[in-house]
C-alpha atoms as a PDB file:
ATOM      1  CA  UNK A   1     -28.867 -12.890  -2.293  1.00  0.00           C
ATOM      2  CA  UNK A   2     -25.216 -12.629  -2.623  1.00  0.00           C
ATOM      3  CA  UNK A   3     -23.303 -14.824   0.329  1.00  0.00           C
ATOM      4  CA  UNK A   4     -21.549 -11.379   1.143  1.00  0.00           C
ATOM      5  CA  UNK A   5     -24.184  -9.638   0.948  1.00  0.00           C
ATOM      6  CA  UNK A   6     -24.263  -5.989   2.161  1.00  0.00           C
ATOM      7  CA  UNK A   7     -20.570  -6.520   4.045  1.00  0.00           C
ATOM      8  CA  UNK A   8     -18.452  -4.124   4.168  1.00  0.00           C
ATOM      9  CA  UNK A   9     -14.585  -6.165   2.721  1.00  0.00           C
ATOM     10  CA  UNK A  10     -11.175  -4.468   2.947  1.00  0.00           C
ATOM     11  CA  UNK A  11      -8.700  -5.719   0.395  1.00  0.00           C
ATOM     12  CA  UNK A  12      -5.317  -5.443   0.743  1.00  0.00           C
ATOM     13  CA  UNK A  13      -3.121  -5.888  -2.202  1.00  0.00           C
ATOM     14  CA  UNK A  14      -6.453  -4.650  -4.102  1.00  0.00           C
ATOM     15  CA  UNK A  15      -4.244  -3.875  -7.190  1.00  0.00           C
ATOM     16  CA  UNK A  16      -2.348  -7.049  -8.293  1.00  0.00           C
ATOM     17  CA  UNK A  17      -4.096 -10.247  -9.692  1.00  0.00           C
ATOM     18  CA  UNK A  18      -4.960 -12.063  -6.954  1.00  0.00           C
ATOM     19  CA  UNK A  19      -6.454  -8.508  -5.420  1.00  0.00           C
ATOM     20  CA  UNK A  20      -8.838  -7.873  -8.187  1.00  0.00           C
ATOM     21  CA  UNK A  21      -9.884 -11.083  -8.696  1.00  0.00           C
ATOM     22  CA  UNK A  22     -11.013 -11.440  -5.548  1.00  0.00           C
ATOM     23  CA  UNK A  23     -12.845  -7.772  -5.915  1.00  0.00           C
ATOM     24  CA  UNK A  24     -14.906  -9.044  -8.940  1.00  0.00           C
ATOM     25  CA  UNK A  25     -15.947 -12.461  -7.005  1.00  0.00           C
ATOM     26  CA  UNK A  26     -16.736 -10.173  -3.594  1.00  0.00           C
ATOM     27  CA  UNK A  27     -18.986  -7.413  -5.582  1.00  0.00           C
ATOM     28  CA  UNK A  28     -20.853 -10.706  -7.620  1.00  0.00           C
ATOM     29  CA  UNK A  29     -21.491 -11.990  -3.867  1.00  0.00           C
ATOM     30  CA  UNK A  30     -23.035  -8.626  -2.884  1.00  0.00           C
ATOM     31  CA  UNK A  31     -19.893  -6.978  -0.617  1.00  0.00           C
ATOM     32  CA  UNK A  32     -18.917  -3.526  -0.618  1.00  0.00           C
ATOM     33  CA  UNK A  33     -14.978  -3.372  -1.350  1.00  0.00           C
ATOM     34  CA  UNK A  34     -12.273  -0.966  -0.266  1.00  0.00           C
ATOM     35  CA  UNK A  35      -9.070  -1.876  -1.607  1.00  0.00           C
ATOM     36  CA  UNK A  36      -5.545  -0.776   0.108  1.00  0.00           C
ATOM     37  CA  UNK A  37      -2.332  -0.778  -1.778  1.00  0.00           C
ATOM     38  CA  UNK A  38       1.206   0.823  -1.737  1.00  0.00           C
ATOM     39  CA  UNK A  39       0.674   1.644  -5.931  1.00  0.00           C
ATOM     40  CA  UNK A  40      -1.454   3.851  -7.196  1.00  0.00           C
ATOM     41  CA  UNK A  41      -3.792   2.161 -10.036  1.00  0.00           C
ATOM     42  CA  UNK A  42      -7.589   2.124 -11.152  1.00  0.00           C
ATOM     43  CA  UNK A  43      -9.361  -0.581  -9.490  1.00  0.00           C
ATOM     44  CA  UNK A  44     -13.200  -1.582  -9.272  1.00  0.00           C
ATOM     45  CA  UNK A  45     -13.109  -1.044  -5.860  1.00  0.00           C
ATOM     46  CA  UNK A  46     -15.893   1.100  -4.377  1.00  0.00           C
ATOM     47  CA  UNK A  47     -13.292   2.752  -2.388  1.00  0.00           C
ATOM     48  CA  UNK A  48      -9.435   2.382  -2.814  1.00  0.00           C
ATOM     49  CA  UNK A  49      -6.721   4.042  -0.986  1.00  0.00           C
ATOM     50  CA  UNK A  50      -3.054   4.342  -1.168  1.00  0.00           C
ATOM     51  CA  UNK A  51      -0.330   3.316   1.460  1.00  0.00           C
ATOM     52  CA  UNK A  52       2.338   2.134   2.515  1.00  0.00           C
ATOM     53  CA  UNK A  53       1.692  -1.175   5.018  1.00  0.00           C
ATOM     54  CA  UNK A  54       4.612  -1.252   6.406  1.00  0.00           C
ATOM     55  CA  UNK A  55       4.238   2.091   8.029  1.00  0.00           C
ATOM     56  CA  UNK A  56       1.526   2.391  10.725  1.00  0.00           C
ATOM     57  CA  UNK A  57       0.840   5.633  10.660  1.00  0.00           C
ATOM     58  CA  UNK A  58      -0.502   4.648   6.842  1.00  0.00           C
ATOM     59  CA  UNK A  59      -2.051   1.601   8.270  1.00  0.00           C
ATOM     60  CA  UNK A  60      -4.117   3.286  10.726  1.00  0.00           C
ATOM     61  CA  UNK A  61      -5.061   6.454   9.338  1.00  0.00           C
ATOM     62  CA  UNK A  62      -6.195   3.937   6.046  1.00  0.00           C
ATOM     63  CA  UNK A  63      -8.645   2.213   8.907  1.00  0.00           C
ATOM     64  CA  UNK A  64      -9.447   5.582  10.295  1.00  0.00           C
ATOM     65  CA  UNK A  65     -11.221   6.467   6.921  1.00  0.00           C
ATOM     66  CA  UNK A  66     -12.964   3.190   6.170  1.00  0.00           C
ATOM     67  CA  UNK A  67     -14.258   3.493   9.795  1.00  0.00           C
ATOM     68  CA  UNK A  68     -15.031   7.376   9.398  1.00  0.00           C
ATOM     69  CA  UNK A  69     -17.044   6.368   5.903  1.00  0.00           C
ATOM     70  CA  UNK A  70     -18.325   3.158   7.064  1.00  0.00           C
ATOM     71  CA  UNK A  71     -18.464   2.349  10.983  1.00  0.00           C
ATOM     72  CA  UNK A  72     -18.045  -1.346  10.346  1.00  0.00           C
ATOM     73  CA  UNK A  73     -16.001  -3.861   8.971  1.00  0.00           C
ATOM     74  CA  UNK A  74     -17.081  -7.320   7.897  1.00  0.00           C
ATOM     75  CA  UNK A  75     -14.357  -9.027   5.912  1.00  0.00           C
ATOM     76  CA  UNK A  76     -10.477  -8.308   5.784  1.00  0.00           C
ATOM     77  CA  UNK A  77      -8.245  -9.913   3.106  1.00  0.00           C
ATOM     78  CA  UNK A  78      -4.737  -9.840   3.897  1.00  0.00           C
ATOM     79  CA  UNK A  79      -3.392 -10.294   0.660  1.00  0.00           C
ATOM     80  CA  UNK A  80      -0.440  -7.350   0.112  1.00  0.00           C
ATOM     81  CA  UNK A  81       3.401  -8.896  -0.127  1.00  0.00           C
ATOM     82  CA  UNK A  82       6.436  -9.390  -2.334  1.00  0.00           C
ATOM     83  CA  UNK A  83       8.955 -11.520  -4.015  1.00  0.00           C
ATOM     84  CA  UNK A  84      12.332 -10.501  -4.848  1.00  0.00           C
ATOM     85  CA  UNK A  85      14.203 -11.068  -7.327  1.00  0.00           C
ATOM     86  CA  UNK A  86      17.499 -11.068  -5.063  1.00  0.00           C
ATOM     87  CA  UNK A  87      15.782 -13.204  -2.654  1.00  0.00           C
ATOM     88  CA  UNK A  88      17.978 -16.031  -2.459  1.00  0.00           C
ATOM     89  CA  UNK A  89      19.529 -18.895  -0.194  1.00  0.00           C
ATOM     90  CA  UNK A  90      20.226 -18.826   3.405  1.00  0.00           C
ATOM     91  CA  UNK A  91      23.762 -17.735   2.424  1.00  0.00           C
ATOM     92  CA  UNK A  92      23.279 -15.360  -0.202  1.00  0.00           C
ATOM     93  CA  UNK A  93      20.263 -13.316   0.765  1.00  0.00           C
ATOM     94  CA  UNK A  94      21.242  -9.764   1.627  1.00  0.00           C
ATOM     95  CA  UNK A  95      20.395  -8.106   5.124  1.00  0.00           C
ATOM     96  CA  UNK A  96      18.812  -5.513   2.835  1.00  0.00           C
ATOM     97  CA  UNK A  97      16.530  -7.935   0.758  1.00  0.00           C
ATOM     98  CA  UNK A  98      15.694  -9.994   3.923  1.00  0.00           C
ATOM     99  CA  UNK A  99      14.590  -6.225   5.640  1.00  0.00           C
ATOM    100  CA  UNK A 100      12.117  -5.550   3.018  1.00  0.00           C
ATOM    101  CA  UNK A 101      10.751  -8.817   2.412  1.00  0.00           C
ATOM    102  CA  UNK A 102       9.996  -9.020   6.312  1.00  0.00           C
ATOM    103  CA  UNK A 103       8.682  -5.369   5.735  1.00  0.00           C
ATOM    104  CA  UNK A 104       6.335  -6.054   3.365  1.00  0.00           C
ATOM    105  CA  UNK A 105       5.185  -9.525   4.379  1.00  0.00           C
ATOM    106  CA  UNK A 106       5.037  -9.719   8.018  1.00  0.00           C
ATOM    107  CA  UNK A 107       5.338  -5.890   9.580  1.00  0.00           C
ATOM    108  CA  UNK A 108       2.234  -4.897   7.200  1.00  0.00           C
ATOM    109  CA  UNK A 109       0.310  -8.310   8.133  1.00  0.00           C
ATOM    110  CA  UNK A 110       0.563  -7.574  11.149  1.00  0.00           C
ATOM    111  CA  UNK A 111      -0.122  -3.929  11.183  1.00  0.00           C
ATOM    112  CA  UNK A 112      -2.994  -4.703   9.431  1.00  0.00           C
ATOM    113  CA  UNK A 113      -4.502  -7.281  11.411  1.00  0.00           C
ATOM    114  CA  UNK A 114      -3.461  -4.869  14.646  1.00  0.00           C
ATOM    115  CA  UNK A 115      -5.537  -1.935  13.003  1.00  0.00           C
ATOM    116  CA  UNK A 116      -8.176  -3.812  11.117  1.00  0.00           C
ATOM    117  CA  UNK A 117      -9.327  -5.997  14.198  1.00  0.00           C
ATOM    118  CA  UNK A 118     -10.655  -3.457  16.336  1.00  0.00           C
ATOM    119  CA  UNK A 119     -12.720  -2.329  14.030  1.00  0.00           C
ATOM    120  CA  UNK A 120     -14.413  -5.908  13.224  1.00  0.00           C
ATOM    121  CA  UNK A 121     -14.695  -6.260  17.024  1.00  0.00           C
ATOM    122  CA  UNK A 122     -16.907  -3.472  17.410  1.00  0.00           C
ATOM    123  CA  UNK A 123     -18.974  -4.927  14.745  1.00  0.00           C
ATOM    124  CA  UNK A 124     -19.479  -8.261  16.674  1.00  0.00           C
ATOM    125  CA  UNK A 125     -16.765 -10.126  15.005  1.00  0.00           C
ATOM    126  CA  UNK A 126     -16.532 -11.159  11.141  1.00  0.00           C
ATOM    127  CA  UNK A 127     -13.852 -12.964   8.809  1.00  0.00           C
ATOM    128  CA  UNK A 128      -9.740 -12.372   8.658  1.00  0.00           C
ATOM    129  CA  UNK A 129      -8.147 -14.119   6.078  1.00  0.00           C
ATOM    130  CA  UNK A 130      -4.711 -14.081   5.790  1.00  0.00           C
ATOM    131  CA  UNK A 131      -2.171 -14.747   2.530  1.00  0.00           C
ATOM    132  CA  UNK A 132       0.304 -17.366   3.730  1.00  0.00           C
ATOM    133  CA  UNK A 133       1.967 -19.398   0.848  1.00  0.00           C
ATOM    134  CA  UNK A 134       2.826 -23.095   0.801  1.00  0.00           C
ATOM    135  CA  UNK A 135       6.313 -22.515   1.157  1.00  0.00           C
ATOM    136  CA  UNK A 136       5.308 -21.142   4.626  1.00  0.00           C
ATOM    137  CA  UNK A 137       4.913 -25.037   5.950  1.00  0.00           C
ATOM    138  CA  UNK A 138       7.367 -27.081   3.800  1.00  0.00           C
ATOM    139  CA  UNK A 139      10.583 -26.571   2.642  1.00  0.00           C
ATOM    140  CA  UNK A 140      12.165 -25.672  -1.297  1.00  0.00           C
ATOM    141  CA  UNK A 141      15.873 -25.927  -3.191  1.00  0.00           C
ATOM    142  CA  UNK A 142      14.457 -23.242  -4.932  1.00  0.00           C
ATOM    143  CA  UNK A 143      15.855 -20.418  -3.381  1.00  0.00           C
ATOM    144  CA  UNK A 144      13.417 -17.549  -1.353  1.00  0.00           C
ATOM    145  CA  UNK A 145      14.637 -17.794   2.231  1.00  0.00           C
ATOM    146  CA  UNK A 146      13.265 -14.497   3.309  1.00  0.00           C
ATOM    147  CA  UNK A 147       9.774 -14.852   1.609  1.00  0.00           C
ATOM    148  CA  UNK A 148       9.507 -18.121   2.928  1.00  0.00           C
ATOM    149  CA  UNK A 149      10.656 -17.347   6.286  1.00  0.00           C
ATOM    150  CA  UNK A 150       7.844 -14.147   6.051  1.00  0.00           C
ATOM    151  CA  UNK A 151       4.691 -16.810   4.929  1.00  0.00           C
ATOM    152  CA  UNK A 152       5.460 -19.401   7.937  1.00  0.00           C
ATOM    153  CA  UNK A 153       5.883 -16.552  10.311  1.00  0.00           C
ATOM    154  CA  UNK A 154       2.219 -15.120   8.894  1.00  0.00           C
ATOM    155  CA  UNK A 155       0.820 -19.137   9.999  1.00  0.00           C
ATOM    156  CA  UNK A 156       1.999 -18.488  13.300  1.00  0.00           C
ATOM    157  CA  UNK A 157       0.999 -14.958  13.842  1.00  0.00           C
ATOM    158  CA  UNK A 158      -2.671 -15.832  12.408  1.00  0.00           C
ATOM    159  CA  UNK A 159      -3.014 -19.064  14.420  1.00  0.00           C
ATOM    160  CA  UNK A 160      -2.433 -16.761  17.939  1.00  0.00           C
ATOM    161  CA  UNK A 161      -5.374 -14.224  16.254  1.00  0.00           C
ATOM    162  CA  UNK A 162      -7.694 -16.971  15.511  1.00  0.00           C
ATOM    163  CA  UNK A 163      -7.649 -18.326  19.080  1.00  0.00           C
ATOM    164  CA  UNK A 164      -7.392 -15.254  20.757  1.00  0.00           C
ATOM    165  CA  UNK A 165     -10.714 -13.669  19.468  1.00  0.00           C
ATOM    166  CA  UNK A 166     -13.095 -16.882  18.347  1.00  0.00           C
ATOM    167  CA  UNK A 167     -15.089 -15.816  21.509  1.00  0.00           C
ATOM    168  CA  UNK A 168     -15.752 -12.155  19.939  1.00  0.00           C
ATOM    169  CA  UNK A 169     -17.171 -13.416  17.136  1.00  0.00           C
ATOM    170  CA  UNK A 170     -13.947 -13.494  14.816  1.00  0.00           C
ATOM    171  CA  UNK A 171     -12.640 -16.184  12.540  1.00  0.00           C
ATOM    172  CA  UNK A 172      -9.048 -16.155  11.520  1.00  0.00           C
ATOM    173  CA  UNK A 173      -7.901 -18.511   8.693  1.00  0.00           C
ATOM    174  CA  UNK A 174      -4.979 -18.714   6.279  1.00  0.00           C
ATOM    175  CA  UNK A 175      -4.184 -19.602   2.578  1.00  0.00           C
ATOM    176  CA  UNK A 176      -1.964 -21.232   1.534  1.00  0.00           C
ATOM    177  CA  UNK A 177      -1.195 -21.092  -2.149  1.00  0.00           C
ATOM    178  CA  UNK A 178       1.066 -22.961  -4.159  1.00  0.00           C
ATOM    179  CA  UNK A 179       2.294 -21.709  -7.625  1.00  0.00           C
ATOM    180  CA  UNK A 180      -0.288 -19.461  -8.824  1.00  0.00           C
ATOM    181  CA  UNK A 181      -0.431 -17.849 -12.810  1.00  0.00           C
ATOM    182  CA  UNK A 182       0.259 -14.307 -11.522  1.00  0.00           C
ATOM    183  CA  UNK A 183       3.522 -11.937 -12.559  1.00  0.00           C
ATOM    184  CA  UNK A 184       4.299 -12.241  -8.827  1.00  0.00           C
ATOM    185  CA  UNK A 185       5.236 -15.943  -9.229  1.00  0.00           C
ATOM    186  CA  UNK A 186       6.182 -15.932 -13.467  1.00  0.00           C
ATOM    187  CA  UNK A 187       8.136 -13.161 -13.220  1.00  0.00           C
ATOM    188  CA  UNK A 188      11.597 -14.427 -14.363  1.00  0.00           C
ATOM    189  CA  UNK A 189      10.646 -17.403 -14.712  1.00  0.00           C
ATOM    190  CA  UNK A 190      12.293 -19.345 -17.861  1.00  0.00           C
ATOM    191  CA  UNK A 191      10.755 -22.759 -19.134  1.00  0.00           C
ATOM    192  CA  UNK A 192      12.958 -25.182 -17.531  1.00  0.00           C
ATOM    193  CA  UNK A 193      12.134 -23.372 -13.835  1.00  0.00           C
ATOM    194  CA  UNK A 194       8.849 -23.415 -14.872  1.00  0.00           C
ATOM    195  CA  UNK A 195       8.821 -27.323 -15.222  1.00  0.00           C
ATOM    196  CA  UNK A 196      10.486 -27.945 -12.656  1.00  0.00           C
ATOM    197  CA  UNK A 197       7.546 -26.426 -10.429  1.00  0.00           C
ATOM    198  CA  UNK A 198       4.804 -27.545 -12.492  1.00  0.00           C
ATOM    199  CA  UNK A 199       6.476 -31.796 -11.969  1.00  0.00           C
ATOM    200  CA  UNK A 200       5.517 -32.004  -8.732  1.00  0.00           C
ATOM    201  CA  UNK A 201       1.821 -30.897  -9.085  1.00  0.00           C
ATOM    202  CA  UNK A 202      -0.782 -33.463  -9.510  1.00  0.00           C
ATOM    203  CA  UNK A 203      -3.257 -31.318 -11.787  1.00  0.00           C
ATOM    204  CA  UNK A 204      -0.489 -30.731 -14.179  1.00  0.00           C
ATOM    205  CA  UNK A 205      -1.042 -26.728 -13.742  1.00  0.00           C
ATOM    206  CA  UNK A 206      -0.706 -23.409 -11.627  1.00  0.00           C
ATOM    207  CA  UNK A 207      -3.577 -22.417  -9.703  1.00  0.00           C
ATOM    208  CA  UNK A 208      -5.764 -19.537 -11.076  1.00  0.00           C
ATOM    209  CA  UNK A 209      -5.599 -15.969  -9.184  1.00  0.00           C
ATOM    210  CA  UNK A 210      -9.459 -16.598 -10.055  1.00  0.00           C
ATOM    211  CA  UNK A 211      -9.670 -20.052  -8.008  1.00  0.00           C
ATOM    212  CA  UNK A 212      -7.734 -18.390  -4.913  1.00  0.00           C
ATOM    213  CA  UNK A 213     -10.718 -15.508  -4.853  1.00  0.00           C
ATOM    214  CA  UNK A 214     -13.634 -18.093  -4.954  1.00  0.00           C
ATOM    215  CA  UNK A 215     -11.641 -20.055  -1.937  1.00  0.00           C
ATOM    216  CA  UNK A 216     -11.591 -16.487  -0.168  1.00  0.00           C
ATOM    217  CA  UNK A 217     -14.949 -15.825  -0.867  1.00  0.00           C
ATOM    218  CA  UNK A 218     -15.908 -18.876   0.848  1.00  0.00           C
ATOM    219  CA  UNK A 219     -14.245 -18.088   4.139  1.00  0.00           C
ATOM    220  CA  UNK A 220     -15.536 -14.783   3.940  1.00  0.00           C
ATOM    221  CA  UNK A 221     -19.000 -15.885   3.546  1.00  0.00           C
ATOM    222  CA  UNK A 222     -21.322 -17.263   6.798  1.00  0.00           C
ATOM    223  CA  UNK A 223     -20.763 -21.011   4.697  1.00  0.00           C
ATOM    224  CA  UNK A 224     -17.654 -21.584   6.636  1.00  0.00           C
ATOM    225  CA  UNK A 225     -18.915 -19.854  10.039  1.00  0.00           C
ATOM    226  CA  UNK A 226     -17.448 -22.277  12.048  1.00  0.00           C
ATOM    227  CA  UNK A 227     -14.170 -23.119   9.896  1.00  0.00           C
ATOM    228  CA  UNK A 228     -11.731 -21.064  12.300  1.00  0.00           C
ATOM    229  CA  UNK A 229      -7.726 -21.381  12.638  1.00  0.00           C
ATOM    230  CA  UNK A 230      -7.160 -23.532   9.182  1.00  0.00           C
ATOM    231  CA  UNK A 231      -4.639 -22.999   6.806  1.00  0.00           C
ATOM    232  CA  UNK A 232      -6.298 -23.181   3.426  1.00  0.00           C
ATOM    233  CA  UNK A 233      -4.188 -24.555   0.994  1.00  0.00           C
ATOM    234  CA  UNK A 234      -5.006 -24.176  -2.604  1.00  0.00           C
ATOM    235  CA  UNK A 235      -2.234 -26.005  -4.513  1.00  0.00           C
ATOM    236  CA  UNK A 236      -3.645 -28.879  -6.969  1.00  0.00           C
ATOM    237  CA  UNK A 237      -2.625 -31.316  -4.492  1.00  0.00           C
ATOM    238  CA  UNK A 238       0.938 -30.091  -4.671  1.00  0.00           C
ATOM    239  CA  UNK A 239       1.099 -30.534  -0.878  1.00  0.00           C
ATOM    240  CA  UNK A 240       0.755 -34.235  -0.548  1.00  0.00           C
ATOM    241  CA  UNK A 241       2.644 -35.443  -3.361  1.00  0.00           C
ATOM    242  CA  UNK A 242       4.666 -37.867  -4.049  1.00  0.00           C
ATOM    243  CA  UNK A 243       5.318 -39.244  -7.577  1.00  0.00           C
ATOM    244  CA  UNK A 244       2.362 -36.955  -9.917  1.00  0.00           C
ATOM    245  CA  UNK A 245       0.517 -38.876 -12.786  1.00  0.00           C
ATOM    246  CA  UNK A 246       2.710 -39.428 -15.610  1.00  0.00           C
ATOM    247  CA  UNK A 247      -0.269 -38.023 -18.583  1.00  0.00           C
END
């Protein structure tokens, strides 16, 4: 038996790397996946539906459906957000850029977690796992004010959840990423910037979009049923380093 066995998992972000990784690992475990995204794309999702996250009239006709086809959920990944390329400094970061980047990151976290709660409630509780990043909790010269500003704001807002509703039976946690191998994070990115990221990580590498879905699938599963308010973070040890190994 799978160790999501028979749950019912909504996926948000289904289409990108990290989403269908994490798709493959939930169906090997046994969970029944419906996938949300803003783009419409084949996925191996058993159901998948388009919208737009940032609007809630989307949001909650999306959670509507899955409740209509389903009655339940069991697992919500709250993986959907962006990067910009004119996502800059403090100074140079326009109103416009910082508007969508809070759009996509934060307003459709949280519309998600406002619509997708209720119906894990009803169900007796289950597991929320929300996509922070490590730039959420430490600060970078490389420039991303508005996405970082979004991923500490998604700590926060998932810290009130996870205390708010431990007594229903939910579980609210966070990752925390650090670079990962997707086009998200190489997108534009030249050799040099790329070594500059890569010196400060102990295993000498980017993380895998395959090694953030087994972490998922682990707070998903019953394995971490006590494992409630954490941030996650699944960097190589990029978070508590120093000086890295020279070789």
């Amino acid at each position: 038996m799978g160790l999501l066995e028979d749950k019912v998992a909504v996926i948000t972000g289904a289409a990108g790397m990290i989403g269908r990784a994490t798709t493959a690992a939930f169906h090997r475990e046994g969970a029944v996946v419906v996938g949300l995204d803003v783009r419409e794309q084949a996925t191996d999702c058993e159901v998948f539906l388009t919208a737009d996250l940032s609007d809630e009239a989307q949001v909650a006709r999306a959670f509507a459906q899955i409740d209509d086809r389903f009655g339940r959920l069991d697992v919500l990944f709250s993986n959907a957000g962006v990067a910009l390329p004119d996502d800059d400094n403090v100074l140079r970061t326009g109103i416009d850029v910082w508007q969508r980047t809070i759009a996509a990151n934060l307003t459709s976290m949280f519309l998600v977690n406002k619509h997708g709660i209720p119906l894990m409630l009803r169900g007796g509780g289950g597991s929320l796992i929300n996509t922070a990043s490590l730039l959420g909790s430490m600060g970078s010269a490389v420039p991303g004010i508005a996405y970082t500003a979004t991923k500490g704001a998604v700590l926060a807002l998932t810290a009130d959840v996870a205390v708010e509703f431990a007594r229903k039976g939910l579980r609210a946690n966070t990752i925390s990423p650090g670079p990962v191998e997707t086009p998200l994070f190489t997108t534009g990115l030249d050799e040099a910037g790329r070594q500059r990221r890569l010196v400060h990580v102990p295993t000498g590498r980017f993380t895998e979009a395959a090694e953030i879905a087994e972490s998922v699938v682990f707070l998903a599963s019953d394995r971490a049923s006590h494992i409630n308010g954490i941030d996650l973070k699944i960097d190589g040890g990029m978070s508590v380093a120093y000086v890295t190994p020279e070789e």
